[in-house]
C-alpha atoms as a PDB file:
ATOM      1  CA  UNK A   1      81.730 -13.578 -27.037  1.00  0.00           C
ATOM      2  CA  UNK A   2      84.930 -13.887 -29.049  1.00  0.00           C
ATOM      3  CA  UNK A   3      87.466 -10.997 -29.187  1.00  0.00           C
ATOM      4  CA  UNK A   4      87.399  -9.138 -32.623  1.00  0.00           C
ATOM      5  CA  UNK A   5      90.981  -9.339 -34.320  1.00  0.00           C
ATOM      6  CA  UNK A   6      91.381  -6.544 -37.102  1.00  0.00           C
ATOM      7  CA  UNK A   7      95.017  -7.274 -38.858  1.00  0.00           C
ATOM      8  CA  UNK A   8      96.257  -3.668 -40.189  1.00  0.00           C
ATOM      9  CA  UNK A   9      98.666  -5.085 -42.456  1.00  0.00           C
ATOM     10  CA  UNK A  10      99.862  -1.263 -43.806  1.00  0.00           C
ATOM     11  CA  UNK A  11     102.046  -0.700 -46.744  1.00  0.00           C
ATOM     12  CA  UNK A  12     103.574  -4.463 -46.947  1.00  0.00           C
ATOM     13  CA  UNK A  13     102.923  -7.315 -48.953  1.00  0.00           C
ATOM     14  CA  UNK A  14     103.383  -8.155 -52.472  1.00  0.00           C
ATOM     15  CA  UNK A  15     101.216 -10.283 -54.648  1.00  0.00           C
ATOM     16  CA  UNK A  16     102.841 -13.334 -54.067  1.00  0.00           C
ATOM     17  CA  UNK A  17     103.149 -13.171 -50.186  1.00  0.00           C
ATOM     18  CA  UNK A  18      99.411 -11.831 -50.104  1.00  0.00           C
ATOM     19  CA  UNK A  19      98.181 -15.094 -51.912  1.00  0.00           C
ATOM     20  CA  UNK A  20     100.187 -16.756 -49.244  1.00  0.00           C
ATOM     21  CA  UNK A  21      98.460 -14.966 -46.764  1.00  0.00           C
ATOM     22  CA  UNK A  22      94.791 -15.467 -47.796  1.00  0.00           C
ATOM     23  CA  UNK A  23      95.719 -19.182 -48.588  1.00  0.00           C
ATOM     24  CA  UNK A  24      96.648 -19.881 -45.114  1.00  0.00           C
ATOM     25  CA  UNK A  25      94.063 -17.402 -43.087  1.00  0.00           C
ATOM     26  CA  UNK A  26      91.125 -19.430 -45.324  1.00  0.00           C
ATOM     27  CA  UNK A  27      91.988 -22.527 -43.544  1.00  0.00           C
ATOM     28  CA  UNK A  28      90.978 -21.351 -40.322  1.00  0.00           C
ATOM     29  CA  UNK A  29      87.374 -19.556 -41.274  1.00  0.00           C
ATOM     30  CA  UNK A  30      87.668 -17.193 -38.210  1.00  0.00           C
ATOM     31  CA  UNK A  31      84.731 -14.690 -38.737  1.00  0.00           C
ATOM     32  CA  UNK A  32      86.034 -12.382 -35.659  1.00  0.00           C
ATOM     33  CA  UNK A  33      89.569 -12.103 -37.961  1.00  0.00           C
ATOM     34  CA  UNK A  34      89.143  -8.883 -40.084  1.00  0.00           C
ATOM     35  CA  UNK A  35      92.078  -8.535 -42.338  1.00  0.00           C
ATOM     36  CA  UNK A  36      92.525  -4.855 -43.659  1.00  0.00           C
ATOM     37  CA  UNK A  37      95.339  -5.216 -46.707  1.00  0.00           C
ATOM     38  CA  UNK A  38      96.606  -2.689 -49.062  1.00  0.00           C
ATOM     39  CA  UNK A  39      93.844  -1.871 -51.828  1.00  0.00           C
ATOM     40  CA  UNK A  40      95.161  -3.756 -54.359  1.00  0.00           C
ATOM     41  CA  UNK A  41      94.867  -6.760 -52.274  1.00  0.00           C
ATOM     42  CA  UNK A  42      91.280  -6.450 -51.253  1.00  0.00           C
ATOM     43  CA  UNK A  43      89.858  -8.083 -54.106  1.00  0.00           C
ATOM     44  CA  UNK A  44      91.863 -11.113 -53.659  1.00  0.00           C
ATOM     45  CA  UNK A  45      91.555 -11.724 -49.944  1.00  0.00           C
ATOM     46  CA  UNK A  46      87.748 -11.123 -50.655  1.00  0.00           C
ATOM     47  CA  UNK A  47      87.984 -13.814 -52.929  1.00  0.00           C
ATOM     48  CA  UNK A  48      89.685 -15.985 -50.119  1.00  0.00           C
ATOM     49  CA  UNK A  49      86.485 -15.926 -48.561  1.00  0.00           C
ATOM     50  CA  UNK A  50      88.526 -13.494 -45.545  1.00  0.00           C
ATOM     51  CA  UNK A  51      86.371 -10.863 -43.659  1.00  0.00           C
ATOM     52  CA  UNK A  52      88.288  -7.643 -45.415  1.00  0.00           C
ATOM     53  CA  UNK A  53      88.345  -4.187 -44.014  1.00  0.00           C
ATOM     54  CA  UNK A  54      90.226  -1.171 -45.982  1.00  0.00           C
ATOM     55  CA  UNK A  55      92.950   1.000 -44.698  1.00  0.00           C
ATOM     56  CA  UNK A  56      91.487   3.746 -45.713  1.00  0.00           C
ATOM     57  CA  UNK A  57      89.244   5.312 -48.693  1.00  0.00           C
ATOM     58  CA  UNK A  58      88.461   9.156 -49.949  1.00  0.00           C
ATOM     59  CA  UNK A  59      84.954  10.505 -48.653  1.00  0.00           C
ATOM     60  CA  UNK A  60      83.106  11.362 -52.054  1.00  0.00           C
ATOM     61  CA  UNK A  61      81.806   8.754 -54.299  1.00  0.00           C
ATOM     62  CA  UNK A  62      82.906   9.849 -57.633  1.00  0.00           C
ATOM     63  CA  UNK A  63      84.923  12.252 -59.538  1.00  0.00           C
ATOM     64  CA  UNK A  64      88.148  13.814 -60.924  1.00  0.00           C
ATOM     65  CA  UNK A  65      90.432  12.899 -57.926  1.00  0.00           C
ATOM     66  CA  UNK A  66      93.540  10.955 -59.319  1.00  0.00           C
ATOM     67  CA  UNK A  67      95.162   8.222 -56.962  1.00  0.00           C
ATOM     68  CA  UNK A  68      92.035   8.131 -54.978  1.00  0.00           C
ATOM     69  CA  UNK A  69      89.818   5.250 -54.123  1.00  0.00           C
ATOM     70  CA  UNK A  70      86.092   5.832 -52.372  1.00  0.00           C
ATOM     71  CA  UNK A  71      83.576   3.894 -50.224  1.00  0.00           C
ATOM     72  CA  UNK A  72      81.311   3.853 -52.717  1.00  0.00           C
ATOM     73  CA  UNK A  73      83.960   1.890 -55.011  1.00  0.00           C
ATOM     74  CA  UNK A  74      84.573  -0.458 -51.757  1.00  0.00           C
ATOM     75  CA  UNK A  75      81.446  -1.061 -50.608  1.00  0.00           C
ATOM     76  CA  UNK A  76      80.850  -4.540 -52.497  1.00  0.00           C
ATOM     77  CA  UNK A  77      84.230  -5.757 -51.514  1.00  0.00           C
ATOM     78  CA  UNK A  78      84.705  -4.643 -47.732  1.00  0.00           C
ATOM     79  CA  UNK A  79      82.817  -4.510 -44.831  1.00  0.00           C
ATOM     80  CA  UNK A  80      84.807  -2.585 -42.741  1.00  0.00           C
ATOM     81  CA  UNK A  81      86.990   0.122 -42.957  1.00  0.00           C
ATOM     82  CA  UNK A  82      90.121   1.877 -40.466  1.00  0.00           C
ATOM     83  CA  UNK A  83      89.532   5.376 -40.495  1.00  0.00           C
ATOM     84  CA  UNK A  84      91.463   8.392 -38.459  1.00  0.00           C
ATOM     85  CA  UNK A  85      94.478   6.019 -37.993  1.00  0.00           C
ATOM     86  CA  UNK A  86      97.205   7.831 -36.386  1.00  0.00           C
ATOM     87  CA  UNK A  87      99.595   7.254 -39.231  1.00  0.00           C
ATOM     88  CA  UNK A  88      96.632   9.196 -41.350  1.00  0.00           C
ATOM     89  CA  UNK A  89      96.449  12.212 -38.819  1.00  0.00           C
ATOM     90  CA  UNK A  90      99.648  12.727 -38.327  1.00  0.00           C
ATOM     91  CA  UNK A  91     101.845  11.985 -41.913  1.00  0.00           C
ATOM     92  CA  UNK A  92      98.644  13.090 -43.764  1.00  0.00           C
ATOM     93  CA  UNK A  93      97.470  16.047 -41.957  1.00  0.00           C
ATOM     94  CA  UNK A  94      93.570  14.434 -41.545  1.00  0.00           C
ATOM     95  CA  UNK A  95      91.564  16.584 -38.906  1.00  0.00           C
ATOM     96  CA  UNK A  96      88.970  15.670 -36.726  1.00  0.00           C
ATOM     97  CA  UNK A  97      86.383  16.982 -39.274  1.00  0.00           C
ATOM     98  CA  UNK A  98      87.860  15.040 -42.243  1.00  0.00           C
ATOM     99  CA  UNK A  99      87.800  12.055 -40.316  1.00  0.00           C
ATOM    100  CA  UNK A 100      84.403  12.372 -39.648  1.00  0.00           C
ATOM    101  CA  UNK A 101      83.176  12.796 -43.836  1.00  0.00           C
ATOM    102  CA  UNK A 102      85.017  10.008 -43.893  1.00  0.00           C
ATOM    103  CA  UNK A 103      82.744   8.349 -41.285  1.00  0.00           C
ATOM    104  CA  UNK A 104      80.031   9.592 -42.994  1.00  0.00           C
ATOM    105  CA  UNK A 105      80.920   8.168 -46.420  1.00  0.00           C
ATOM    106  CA  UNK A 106      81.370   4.530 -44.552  1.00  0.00           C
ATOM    107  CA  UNK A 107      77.793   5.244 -43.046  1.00  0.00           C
ATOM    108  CA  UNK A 108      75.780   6.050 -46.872  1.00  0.00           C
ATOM    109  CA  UNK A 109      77.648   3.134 -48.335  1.00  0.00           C
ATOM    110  CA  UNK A 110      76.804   0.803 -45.445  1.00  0.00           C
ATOM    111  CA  UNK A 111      80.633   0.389 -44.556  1.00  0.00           C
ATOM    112  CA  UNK A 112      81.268  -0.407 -40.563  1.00  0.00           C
ATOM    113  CA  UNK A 113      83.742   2.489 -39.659  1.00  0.00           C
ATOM    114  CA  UNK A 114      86.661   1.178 -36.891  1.00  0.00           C
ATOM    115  CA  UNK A 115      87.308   4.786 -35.800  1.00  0.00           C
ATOM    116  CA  UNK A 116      90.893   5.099 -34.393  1.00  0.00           C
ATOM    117  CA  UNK A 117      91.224   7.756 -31.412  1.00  0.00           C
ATOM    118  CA  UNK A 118      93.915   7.910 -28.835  1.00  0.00           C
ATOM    119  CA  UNK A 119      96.374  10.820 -27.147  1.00  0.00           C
ATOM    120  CA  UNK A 120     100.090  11.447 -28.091  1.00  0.00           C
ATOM    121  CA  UNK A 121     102.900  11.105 -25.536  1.00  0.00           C
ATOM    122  CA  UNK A 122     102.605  14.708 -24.586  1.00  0.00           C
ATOM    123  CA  UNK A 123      98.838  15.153 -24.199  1.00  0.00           C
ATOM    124  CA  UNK A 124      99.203  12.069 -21.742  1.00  0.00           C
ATOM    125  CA  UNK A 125     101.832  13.822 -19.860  1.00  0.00           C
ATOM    126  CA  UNK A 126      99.861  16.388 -19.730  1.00  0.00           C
ATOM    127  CA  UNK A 127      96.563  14.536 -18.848  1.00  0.00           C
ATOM    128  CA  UNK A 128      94.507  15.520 -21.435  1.00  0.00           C
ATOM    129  CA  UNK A 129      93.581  11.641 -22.292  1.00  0.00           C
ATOM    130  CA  UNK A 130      90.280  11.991 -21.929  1.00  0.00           C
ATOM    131  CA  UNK A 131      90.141  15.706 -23.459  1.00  0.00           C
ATOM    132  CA  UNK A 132      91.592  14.263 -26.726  1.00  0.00           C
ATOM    133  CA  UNK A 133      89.124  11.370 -26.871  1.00  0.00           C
ATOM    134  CA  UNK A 134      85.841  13.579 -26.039  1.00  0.00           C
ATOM    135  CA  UNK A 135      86.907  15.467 -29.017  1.00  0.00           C
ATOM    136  CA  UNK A 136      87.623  12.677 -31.159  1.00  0.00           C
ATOM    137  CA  UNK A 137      84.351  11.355 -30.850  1.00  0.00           C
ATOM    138  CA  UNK A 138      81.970  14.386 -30.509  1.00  0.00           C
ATOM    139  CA  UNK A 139      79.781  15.259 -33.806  1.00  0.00           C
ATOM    140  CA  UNK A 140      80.286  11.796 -35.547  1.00  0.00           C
ATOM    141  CA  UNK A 141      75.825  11.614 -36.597  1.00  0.00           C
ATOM    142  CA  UNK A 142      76.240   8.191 -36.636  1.00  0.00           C
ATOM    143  CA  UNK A 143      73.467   6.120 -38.670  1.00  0.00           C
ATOM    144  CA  UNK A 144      74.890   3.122 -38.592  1.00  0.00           C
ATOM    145  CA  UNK A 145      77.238   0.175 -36.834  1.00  0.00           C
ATOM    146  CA  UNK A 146      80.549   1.466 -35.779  1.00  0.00           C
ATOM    147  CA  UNK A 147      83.596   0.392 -34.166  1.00  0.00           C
ATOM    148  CA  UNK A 148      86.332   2.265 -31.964  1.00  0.00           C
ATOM    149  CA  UNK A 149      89.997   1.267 -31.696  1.00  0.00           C
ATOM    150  CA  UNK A 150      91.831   2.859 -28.895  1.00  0.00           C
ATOM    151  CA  UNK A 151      95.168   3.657 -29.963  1.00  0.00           C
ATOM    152  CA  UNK A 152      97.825   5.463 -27.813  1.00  0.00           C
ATOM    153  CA  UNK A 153     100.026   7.226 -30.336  1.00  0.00           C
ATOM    154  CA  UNK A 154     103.072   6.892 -28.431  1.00  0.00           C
ATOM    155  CA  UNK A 155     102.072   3.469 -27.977  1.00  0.00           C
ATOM    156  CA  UNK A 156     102.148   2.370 -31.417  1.00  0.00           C
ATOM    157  CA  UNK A 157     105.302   0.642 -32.878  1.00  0.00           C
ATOM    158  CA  UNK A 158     107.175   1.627 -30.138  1.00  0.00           C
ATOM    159  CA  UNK A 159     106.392  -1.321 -27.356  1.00  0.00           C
ATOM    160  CA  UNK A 160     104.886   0.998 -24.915  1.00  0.00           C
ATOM    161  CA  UNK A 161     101.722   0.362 -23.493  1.00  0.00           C
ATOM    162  CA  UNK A 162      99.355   1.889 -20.392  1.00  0.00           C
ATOM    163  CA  UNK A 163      98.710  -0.268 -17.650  1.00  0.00           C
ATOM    164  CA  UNK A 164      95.390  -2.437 -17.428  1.00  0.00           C
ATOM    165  CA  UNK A 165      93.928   0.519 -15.249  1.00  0.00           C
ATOM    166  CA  UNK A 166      94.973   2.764 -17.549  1.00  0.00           C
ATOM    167  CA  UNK A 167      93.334   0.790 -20.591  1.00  0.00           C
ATOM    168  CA  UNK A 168      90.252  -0.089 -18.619  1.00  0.00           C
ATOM    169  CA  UNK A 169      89.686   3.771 -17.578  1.00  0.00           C
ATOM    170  CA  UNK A 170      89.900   5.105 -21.879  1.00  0.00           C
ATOM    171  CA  UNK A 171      87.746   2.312 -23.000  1.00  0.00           C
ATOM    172  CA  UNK A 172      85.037   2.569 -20.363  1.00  0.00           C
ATOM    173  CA  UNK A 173      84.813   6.413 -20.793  1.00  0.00           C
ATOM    174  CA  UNK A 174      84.533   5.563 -24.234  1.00  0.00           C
ATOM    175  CA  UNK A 175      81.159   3.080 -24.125  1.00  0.00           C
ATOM    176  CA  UNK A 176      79.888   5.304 -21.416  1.00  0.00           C
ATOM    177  CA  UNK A 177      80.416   8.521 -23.517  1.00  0.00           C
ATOM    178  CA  UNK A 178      78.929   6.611 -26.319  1.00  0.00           C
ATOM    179  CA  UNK A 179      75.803   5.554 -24.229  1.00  0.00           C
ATOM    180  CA  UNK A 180      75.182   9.184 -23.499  1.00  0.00           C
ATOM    181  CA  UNK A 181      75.877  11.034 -26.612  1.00  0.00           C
ATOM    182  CA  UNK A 182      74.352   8.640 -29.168  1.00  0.00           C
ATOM    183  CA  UNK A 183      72.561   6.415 -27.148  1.00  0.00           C
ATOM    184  CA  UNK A 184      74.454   2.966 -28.138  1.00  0.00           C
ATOM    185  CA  UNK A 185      75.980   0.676 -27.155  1.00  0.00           C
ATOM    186  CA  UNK A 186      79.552  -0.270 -28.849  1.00  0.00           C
ATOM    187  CA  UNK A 187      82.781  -2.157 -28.916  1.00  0.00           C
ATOM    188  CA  UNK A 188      85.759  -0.882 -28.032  1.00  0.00           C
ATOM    189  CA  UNK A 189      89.080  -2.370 -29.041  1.00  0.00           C
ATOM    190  CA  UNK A 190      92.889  -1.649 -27.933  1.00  0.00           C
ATOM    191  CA  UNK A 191      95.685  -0.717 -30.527  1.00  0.00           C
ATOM    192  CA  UNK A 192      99.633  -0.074 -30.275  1.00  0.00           C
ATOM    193  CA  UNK A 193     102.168  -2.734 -29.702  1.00  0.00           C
ATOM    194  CA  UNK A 194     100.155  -5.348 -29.430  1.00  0.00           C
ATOM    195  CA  UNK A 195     101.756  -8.868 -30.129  1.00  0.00           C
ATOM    196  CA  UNK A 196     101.900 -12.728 -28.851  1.00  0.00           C
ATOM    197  CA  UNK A 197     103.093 -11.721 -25.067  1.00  0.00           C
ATOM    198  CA  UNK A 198     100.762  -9.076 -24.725  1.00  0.00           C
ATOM    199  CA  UNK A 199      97.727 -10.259 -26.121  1.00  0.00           C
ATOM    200  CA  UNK A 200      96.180 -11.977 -23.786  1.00  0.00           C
ATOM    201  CA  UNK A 201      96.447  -9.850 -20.934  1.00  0.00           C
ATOM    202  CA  UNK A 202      95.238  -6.997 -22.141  1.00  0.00           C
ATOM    203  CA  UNK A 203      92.179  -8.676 -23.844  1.00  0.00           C
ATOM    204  CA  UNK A 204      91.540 -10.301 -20.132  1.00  0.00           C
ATOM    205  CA  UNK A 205      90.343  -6.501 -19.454  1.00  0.00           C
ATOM    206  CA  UNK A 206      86.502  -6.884 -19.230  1.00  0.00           C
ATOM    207  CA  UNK A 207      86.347  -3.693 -21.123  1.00  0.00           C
ATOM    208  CA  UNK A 208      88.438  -4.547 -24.118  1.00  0.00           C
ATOM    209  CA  UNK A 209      86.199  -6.307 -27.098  1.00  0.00           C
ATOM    210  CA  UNK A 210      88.902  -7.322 -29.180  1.00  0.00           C
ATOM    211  CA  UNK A 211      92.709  -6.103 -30.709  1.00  0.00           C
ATOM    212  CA  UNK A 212      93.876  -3.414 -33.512  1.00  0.00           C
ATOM    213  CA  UNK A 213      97.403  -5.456 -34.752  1.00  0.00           C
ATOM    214  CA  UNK A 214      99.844  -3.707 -36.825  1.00  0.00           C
ATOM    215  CA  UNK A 215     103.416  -5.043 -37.144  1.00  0.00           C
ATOM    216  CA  UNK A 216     102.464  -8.549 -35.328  1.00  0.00           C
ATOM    217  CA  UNK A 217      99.739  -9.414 -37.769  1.00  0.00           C
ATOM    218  CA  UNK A 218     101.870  -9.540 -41.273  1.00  0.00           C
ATOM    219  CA  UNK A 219     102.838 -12.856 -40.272  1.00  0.00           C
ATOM    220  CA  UNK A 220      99.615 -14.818 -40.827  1.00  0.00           C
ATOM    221  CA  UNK A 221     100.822 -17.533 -38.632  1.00  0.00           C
ATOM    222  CA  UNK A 222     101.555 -14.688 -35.508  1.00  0.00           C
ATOM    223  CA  UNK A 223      98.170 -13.071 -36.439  1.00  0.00           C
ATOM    224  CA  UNK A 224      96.211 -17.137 -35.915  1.00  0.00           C
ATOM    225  CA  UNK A 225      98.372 -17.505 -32.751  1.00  0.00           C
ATOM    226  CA  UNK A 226      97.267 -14.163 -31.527  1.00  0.00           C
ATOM    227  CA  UNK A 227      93.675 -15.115 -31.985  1.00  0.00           C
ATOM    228  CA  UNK A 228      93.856 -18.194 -30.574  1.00  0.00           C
ATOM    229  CA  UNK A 229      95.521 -17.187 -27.668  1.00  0.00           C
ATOM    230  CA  UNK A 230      93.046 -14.732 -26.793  1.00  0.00           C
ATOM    231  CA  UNK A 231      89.767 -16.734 -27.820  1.00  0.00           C
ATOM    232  CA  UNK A 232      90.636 -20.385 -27.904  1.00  0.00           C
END
């Protein structure tokens, strides 16, 4: 089965270099690329015929919450959506128990969550890996599809990486955690520094279903290379 590529593209593109974006990415009609823009761009990379996830969305449906955009609003134009990003937990305070509302939201408006866990730099050092991601994925009541990204904070933007064994260990805990607690079965993909040299390896790990890209996907043509590398 091919690896699933989800492109976190962030806070960057404009207009223009969006409908650059979508106009190249449609050429290629990868179903395993999921392309997660900013929310103003969702519409029109829907409209490019791409597989769109969101960044990110507010758990309630409706009501008086300026700036805000839900699930509920989303749910005819994506089909997946990042949630508990590191970037969200850690510059926008978003606890364990937010994170999973937010899950919950994705769940009643039949959004596929890609549920980013992973340890900081100091909880590594001080082996609490595994710790970290039994509480990051305890109490989720799933009821529906839903996809994990394994994301190292220290790992991500900085060009750090664990070793294969180290990767191989976090995701198979993962699935077998998953087996137990919920009784499914799911994918697991790797996040954090993650680009054209790398790629491959790490998605030779039998364990690893596919790649979280941040900074290497905003070039379209890095993010095709990527997945071919890895699938072609």
């Amino acid at each position: 089965m091919n690896k699933i590529i989800v492109a976190n593209l962030k806070m960057n593109l404009n207009y223009n270099e969006a409908l650059n974006y979508g106009d190249i990415l449609r050429k290629y009609n990868y179903d395993n690329i999921i392309v997660c823009p900013s929310n103003i761009h969702i519409d029109l990379m829907h409209k490019y015929g791409v597989v769109v996830g969101a960044q990110d969305a507010y758990y309630l449906n409706k009501g008086a919450y300026t700036g805000e955009v839900s699930f509920y609003q989303l749910k005819d134009l994506v089909k997946y959506c990042i949630i508990g990003h590191s970037e969200r937990r850690t510059l926008f305070n978003e606890s364990n128990e937010i994170i999973k509302d937010k899950i919950a939201s994705c769940f009643f408006n039949k959004i596929i969550p890609i549920l980013c866990i992973g340890e900081t730099k100091e909880e590594y050092d001080n082996k609490k890996t595994f710790e970290i991601v039994e509480e990051q994925i305890k109490d989720l009541n799933i009821s529906g599809e839903i996809i994990i990204a394994y994301e190292p904070v220290y790992s991500i933007g900085t060009g750090i990486i664990p070793n294969d064994d180290g990767i191989d260990n976090v995701h198979t805990y993962i699935k077998k955690r998953f087996k137990e607690i919920y009784n499914i079965d799911i994918k697991v993909l790797y996040g954090g520094s993650v680009n054209l040299d790398n790629c491959k390896d790490i998605c030779n790990i039998e364990s690893v279903d596919g790649l979280l890209i941040g900074g290497a996907s905003i070039d379209v043509n890095n993010l095709i290379e990527i997945y071919k590398k890895v699938n072609l």
